[in-house]
C-alpha atoms as a PDB file:
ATOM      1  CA  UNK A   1      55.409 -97.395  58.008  1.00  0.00           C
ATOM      2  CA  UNK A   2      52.774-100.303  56.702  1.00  0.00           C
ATOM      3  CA  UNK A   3      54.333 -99.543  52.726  1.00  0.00           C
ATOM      4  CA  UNK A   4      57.984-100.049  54.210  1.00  0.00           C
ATOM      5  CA  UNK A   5      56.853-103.490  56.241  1.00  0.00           C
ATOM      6  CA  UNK A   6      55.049-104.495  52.808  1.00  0.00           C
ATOM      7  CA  UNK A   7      58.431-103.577  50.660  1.00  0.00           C
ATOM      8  CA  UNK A   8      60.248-105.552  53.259  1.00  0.00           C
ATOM      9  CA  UNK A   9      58.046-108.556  52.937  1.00  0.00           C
ATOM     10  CA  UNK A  10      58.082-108.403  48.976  1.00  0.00           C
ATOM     11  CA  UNK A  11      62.134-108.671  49.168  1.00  0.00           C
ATOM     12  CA  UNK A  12      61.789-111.262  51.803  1.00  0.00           C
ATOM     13  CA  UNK A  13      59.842-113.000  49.041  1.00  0.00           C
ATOM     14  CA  UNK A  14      61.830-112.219  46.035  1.00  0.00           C
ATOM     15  CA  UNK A  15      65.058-113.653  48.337  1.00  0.00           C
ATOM     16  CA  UNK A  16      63.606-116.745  48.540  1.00  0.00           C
ATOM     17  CA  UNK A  17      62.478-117.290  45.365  1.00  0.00           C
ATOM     18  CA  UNK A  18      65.794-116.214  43.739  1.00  0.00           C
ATOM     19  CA  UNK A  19      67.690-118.852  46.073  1.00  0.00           C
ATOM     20  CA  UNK A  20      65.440-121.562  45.123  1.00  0.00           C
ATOM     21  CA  UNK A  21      65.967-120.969  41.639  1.00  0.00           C
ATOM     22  CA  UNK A  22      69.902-121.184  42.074  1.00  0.00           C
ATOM     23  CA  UNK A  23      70.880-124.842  41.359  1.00  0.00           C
ATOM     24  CA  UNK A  24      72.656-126.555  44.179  1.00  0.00           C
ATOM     25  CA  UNK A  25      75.907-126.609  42.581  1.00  0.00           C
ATOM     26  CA  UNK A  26      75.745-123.492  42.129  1.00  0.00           C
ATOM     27  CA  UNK A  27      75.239-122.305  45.011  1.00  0.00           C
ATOM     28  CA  UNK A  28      77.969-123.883  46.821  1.00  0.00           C
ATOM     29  CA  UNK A  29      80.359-122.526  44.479  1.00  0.00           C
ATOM     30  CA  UNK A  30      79.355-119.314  45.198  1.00  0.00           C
ATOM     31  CA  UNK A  31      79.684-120.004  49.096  1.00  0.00           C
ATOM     32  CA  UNK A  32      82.795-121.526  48.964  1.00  0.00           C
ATOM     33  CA  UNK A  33      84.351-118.420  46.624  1.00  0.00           C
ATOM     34  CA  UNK A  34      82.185-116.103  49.780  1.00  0.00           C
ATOM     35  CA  UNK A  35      83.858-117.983  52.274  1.00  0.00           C
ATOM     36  CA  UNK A  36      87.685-118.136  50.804  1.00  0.00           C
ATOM     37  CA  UNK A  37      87.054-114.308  50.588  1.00  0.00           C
ATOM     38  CA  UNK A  38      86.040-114.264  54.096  1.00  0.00           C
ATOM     39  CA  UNK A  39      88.666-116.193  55.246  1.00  0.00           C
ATOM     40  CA  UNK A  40      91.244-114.230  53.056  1.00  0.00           C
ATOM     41  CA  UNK A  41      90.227-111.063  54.862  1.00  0.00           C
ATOM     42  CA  UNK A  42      92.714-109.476  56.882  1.00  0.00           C
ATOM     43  CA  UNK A  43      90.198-108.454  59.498  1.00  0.00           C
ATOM     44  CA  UNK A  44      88.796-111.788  59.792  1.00  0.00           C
ATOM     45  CA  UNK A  45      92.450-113.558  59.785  1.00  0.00           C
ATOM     46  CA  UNK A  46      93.347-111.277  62.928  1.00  0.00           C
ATOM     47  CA  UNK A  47      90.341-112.080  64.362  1.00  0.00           C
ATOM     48  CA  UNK A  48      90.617-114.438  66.840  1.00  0.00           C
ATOM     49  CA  UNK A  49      87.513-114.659  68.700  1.00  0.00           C
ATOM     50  CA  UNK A  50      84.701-114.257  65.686  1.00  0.00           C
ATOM     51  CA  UNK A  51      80.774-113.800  65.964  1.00  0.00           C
ATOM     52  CA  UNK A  52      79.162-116.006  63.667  1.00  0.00           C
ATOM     53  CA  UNK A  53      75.763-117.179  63.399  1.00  0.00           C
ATOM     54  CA  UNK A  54      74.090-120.202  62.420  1.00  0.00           C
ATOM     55  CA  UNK A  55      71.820-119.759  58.803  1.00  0.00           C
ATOM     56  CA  UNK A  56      68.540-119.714  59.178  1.00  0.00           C
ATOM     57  CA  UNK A  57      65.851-120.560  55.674  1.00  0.00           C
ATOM     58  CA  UNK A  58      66.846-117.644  53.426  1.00  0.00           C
ATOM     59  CA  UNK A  59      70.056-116.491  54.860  1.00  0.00           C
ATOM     60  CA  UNK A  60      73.507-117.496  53.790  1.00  0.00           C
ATOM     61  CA  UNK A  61      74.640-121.209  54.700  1.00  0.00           C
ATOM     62  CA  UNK A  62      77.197-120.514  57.805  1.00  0.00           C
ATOM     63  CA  UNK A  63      77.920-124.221  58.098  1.00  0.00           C
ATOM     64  CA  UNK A  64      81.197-124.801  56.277  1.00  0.00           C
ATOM     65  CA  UNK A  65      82.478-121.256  58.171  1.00  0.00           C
ATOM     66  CA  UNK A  66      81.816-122.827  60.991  1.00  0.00           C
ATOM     67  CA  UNK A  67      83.511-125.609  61.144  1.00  0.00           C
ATOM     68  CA  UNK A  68      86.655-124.473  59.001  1.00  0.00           C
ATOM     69  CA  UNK A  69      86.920-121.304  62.079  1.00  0.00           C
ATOM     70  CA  UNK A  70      86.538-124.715  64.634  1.00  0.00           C
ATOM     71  CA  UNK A  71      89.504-125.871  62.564  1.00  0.00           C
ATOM     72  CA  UNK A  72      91.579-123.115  62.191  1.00  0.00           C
ATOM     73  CA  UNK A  73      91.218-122.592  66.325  1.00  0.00           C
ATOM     74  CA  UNK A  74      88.997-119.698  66.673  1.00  0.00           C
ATOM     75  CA  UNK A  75      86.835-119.070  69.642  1.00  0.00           C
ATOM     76  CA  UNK A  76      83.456-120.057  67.911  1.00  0.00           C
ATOM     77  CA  UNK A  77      80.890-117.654  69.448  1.00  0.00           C
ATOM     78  CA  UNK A  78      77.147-118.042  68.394  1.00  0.00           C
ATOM     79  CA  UNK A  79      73.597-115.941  69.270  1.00  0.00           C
ATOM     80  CA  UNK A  80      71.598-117.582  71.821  1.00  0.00           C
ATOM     81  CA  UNK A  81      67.784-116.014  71.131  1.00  0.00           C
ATOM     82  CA  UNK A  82      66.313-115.462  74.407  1.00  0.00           C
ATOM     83  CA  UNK A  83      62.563-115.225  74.733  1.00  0.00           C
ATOM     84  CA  UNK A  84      62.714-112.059  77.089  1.00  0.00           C
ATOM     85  CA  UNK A  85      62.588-108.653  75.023  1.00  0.00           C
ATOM     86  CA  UNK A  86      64.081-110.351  72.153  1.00  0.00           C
ATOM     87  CA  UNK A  87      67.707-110.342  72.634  1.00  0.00           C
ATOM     88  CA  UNK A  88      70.317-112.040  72.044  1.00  0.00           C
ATOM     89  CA  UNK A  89      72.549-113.734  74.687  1.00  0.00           C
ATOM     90  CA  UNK A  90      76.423-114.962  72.970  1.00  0.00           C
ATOM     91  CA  UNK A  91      77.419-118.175  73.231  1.00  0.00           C
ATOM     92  CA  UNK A  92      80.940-119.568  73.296  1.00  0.00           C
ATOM     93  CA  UNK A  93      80.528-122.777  71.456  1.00  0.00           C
ATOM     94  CA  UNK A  94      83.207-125.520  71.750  1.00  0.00           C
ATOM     95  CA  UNK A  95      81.971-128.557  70.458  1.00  0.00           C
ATOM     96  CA  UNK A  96      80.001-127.864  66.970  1.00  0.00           C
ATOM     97  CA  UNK A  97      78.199-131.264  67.064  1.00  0.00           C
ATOM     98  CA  UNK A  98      77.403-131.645  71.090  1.00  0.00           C
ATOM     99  CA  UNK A  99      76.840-128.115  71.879  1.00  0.00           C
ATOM    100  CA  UNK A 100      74.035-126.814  70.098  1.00  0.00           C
ATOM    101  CA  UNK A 101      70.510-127.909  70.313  1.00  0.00           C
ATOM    102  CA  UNK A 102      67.446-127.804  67.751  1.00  0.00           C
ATOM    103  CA  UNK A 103      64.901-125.400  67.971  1.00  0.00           C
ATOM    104  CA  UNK A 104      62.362-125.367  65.575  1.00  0.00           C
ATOM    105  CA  UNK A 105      63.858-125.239  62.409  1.00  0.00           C
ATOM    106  CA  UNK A 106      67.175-124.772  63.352  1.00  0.00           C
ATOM    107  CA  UNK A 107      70.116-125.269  65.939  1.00  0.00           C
ATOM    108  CA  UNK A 108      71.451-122.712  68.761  1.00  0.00           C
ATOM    109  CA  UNK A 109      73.506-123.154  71.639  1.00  0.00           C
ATOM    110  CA  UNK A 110      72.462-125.342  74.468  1.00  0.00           C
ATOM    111  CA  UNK A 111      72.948-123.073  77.393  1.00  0.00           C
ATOM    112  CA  UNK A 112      73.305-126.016  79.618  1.00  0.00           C
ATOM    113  CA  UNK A 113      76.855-126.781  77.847  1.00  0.00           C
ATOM    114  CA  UNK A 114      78.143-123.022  76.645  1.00  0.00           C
ATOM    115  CA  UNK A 115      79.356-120.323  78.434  1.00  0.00           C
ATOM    116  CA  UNK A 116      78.185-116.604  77.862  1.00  0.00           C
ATOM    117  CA  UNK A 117      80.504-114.385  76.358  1.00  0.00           C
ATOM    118  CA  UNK A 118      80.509-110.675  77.053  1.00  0.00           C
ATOM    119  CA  UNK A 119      79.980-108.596  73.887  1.00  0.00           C
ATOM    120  CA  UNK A 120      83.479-106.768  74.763  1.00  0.00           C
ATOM    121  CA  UNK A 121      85.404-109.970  73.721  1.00  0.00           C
ATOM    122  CA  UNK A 122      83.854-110.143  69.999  1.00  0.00           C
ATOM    123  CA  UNK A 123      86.447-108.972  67.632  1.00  0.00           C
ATOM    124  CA  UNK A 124      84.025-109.306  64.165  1.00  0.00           C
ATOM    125  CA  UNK A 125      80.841-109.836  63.972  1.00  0.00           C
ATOM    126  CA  UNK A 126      79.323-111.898  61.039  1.00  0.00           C
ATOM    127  CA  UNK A 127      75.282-110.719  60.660  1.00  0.00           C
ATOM    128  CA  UNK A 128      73.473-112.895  58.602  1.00  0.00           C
ATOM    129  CA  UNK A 129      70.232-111.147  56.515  1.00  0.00           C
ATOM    130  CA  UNK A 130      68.225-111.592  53.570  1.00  0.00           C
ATOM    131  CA  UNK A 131      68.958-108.604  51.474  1.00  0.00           C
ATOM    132  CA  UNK A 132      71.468-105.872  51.792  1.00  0.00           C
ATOM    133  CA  UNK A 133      72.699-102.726  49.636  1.00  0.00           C
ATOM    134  CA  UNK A 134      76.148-101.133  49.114  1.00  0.00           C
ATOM    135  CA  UNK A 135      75.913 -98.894  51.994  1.00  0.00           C
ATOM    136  CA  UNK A 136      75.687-101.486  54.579  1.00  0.00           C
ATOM    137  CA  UNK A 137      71.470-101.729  54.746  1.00  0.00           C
ATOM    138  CA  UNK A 138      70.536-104.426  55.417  1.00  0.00           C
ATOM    139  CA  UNK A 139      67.183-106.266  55.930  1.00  0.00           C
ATOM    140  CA  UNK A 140      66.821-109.300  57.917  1.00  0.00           C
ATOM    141  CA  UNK A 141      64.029-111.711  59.514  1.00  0.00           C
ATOM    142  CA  UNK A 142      61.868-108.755  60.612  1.00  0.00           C
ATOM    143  CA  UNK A 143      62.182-109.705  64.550  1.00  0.00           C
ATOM    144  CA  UNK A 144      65.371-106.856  65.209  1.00  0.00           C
ATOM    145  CA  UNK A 145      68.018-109.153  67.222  1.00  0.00           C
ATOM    146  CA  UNK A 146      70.526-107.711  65.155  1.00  0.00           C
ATOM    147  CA  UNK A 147      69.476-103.899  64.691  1.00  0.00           C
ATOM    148  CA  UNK A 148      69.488-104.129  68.550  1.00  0.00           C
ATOM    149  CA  UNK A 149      73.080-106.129  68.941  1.00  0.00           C
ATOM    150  CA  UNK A 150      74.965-104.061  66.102  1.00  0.00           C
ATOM    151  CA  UNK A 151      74.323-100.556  68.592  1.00  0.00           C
ATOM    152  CA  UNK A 152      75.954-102.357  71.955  1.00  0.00           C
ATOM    153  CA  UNK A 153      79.151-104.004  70.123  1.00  0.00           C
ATOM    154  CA  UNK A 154      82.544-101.973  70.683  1.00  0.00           C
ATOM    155  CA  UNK A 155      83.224 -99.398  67.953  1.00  0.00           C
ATOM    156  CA  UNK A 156      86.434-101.572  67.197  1.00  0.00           C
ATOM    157  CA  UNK A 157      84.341-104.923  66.338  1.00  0.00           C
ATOM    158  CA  UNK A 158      83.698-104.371  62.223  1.00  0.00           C
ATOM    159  CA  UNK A 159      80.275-105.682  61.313  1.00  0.00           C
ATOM    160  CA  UNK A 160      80.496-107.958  58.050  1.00  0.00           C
ATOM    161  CA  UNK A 161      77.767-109.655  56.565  1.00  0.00           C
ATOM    162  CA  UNK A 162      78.076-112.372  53.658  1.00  0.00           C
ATOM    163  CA  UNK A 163      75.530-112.532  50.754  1.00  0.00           C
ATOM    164  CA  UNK A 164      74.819-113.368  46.938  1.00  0.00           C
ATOM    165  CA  UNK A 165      75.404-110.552  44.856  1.00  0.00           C
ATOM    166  CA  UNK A 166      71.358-111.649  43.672  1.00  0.00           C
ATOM    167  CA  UNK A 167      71.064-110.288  47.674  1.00  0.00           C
ATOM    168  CA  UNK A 168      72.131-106.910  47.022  1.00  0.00           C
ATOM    169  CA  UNK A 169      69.370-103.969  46.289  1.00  0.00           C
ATOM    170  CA  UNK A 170      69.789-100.580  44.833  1.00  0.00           C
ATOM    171  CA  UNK A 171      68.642 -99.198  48.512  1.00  0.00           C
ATOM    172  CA  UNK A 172      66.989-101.835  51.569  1.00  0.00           C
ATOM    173  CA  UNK A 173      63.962-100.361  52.732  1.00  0.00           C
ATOM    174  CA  UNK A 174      64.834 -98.977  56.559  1.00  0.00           C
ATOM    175  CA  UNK A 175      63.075 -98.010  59.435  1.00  0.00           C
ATOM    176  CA  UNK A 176      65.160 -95.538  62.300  1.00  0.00           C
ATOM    177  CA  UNK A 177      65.473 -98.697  64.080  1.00  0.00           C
ATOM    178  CA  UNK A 178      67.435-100.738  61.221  1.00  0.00           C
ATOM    179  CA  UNK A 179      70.972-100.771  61.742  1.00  0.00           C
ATOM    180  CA  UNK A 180      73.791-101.052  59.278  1.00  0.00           C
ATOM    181  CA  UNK A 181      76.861-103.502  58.228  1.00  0.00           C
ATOM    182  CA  UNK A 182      79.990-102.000  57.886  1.00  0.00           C
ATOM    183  CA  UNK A 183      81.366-104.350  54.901  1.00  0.00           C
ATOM    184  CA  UNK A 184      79.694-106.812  53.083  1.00  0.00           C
ATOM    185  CA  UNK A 185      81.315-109.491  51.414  1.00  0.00           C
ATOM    186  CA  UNK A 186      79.973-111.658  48.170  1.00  0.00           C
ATOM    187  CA  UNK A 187      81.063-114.032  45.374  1.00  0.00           C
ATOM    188  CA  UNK A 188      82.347-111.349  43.698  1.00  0.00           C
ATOM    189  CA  UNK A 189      83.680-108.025  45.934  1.00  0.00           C
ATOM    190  CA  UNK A 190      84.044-106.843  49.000  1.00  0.00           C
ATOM    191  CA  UNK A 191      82.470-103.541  49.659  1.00  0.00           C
ATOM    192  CA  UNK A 192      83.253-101.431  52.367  1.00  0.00           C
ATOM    193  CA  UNK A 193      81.179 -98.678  53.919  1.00  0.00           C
ATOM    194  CA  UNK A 194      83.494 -97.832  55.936  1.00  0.00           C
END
């Protein structure tokens, strides 16, 4: 188990460096071609009340997503990390700008202005994560929200994560507890595991 956490923490390293050394403009062409392949996805076209999360220092950049799904009127529902047992609670997010709330380095839904959404309703699921292979693995921050939301979503919700094709591995180091992605979607393909 310690060489698996130590292979993990490598790649978490190896992530980070690799998307420092990608030029901004670079970068954002390869999320925008991510994100018109997203949005050209028949799944996530049908999809009317999407899952999508809010990036986080070595995961994907979700902003532009987020506001183009505000645009195109999808119900924008976002992970609200609770303290107790480390889940996550989902958050139906109306107003991008006065709904969500910094903590630490980032911004979540204020649960004073966002009403919980029961994980029934989700029909895709976007799961961020650092590194991923072509059969769905996929390794993320290390603290499980995810390997313990993917189990409880409806068989019918597809699990899709976005990365760099610099993201993908030949195999992401797993523990039983590591759940999978069902597609993953990059700058260049889509891949299915399904």
């Amino acid at each position: 188990m310690e060489e698996i956490q130590e292979a993990k923490r490598q790649i978490r390293e190896e992530m980070a460096r690799m998307l420092a050394s990608i030029s901004d403009a670079d970068l954002a062409e390869k999320r925008r071609r991510i994100e018109e392949r997203l949005f050209d996805f028949a799944n996530f076209q049908e999809a009317r009340i999407p899952l999508l999360y809010i990036h986080t220092p070595g995961e994907l950049d979700s902003g532009d997503i987020l506001r183009r799904c505000r645009d195109e009127n999808k119900i924008v529902i976002l992970p609200l990390r609770g303290k107790e047992n480390s889940r996550l609670a989902l958050m139906k997010v109306d107003d991008l700008e006065r709904d969500l709330r910094s903590v630490g380095e980032t911004l979540e839904p204020d649960p004073k202005r966002c009403k919980k959404v029961p994980l029934e309703c989700i029909d895709i699921a976007i799961v961020p994560g650092i590194a991923f292979d072509e059969k769905g693995g996929r390794l993320g921050k290390g603290i499980g929200y995810y390997d313990r939301l993917i189990p409880k979503l409806p068989a019918t919700t597809r699990k899709v994560s976005l990365c760099l094709e610099g993201q993908l591995l030949s195999q992401a180091p797993a523990e039983s507890h590591n759940k999978s992605v069902d597609i993953i979607i990059t700058e260049e393909r889509i891949i299915y595991k399904i």
